[in-house]
Protein backbone atom coordinates (compact mmCIF):
# COMPACT_ATOMS: atom_id res chain seq x y z
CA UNK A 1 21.17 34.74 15.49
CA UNK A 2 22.42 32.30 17.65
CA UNK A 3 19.12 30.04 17.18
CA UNK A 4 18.41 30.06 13.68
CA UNK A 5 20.97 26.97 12.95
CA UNK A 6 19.08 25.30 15.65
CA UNK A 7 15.30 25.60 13.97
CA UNK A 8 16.65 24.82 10.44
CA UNK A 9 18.87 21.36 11.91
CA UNK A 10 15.04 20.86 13.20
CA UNK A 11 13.25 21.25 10.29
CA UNK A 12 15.33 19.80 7.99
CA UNK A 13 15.54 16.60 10.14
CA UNK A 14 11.51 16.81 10.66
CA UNK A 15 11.53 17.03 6.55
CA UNK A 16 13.72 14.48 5.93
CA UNK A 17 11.43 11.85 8.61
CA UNK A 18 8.53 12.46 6.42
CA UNK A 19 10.26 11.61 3.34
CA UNK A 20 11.47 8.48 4.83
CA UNK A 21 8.46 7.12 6.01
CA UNK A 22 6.17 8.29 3.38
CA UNK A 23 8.40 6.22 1.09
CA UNK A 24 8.40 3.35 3.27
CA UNK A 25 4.72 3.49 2.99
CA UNK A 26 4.87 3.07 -1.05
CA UNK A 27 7.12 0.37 -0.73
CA UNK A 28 4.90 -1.08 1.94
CA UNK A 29 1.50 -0.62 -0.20
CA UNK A 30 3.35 -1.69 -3.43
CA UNK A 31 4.32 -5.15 -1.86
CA UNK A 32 0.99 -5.48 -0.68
CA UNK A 33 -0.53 -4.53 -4.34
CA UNK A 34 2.10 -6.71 -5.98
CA UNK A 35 1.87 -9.72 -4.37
CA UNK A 36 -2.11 -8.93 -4.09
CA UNK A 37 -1.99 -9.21 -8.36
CA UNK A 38 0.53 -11.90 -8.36
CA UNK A 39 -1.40 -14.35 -6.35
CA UNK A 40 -4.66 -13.45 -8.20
CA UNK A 41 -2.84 -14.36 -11.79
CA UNK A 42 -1.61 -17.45 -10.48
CA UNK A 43 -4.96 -18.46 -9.07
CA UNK A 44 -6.77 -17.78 -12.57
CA UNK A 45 -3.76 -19.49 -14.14
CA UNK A 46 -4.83 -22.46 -11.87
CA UNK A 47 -8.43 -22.21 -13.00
CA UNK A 48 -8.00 -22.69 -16.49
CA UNK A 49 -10.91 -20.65 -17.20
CA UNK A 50 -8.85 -17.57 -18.43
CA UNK A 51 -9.16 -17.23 -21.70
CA UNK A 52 -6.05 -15.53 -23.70
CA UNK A 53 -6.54 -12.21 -24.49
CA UNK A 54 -8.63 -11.88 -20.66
CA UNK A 55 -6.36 -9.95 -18.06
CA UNK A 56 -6.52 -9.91 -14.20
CA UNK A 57 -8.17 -6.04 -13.41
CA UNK A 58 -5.92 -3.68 -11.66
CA UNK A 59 -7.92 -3.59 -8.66
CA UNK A 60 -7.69 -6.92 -7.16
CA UNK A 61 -9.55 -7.57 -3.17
CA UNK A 62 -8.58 -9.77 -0.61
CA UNK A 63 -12.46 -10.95 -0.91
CA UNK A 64 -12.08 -11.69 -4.27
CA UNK A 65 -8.95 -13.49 -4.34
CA UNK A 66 -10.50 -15.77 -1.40
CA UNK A 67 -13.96 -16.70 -3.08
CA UNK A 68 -11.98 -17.51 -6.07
CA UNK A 69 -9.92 -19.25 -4.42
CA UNK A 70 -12.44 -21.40 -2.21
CA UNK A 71 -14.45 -21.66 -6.04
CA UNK A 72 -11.57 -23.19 -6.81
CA UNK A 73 -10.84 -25.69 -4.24
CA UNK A 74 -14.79 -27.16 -4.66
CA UNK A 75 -14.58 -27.23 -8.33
CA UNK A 76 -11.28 -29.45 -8.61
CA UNK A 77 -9.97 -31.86 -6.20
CA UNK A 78 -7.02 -33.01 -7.86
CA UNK A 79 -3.85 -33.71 -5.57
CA UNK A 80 -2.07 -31.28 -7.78
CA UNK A 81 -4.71 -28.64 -7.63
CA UNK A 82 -4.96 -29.40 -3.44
CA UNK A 83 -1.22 -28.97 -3.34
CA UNK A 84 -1.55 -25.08 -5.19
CA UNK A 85 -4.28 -24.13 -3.32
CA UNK A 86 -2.74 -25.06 0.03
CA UNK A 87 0.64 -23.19 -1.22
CA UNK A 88 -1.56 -20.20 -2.24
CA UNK A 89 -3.36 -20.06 1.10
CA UNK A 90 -0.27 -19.73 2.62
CA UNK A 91 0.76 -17.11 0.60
CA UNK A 92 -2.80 -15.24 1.11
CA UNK A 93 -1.83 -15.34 4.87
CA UNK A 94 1.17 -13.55 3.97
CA UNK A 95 -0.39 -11.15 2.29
CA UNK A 96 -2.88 -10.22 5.09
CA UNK A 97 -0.02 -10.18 7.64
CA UNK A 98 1.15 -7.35 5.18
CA UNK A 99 -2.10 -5.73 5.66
CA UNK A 100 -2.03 -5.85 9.04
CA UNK A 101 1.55 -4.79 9.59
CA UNK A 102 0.51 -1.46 6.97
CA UNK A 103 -2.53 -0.83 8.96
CA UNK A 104 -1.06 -1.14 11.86
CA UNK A 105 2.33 1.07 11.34
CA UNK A 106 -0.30 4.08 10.05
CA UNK A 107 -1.85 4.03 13.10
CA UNK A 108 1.11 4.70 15.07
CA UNK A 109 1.83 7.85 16.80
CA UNK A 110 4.52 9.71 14.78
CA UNK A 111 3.80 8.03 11.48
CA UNK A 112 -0.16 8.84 11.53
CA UNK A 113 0.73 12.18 11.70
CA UNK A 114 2.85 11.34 8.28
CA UNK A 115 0.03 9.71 6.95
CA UNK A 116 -1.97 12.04 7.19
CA UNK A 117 -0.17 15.42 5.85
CA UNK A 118 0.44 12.94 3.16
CA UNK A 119 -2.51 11.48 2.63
CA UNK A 120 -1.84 8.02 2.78
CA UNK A 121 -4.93 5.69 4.22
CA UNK A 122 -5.13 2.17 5.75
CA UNK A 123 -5.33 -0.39 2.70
């Protein structure tokens, strides 16, 4: 009788570590998406080749958002347009070092086991 506290203070404290970090790995993959769509709108905002009623798609790449924004760069060479792309490149760096950070936390020992009883994958 004497053990039964013991294995339910255990599971309840495995229980609530998988909660934890499975939510930290929505926040984690929402940033990422977030700032992925953000930076994607801003570049086609740049362009000027959006038309109105045209919005971004909800799944946006890393591959995309680059060629569009190297497209970019050749087709206008502006100082103001320079200055934007520079500022977004910085902020495309930022967004990889998410991705890497993500990729790298799921791979971890304890957390891959989170990962994968719930099913989260490497972005």
């Amino acid at each position: 009788m004497g053990f039964i506290p013991i294995f339910l203070t255990l599971g309840g404290f495995v229980f609530l570590f998988m909660m934890v970090v499975h939510q930290n790995f929505k926040q984690k993959k929402h940033l990422f998406e977030s700032e992925l769509k953000s930076i994607s709108t801003s570049i086609s905002r740049l362009s000027k080749t959006n038309t109105v009623g045209e919005t971004v798609p909800k799944k946006v790449n890393i591959k995309d958002v680059e060629r569009s924004l190297q497209s970019l760069n050749k087709k206008d060479k502006t100082a103001e347009v320079q200055i934007e792309t520079n500022a977004l490149r910085q902020k495309l760096g930022e967004i990889k070092r998410l991705r890497y950070n993500y990729n790298k936390l799921i791979k971890t020992k304890p957390y891959s086991f989170v990962a994968t009883l719930m099913r989260d994958h490497s972005i």
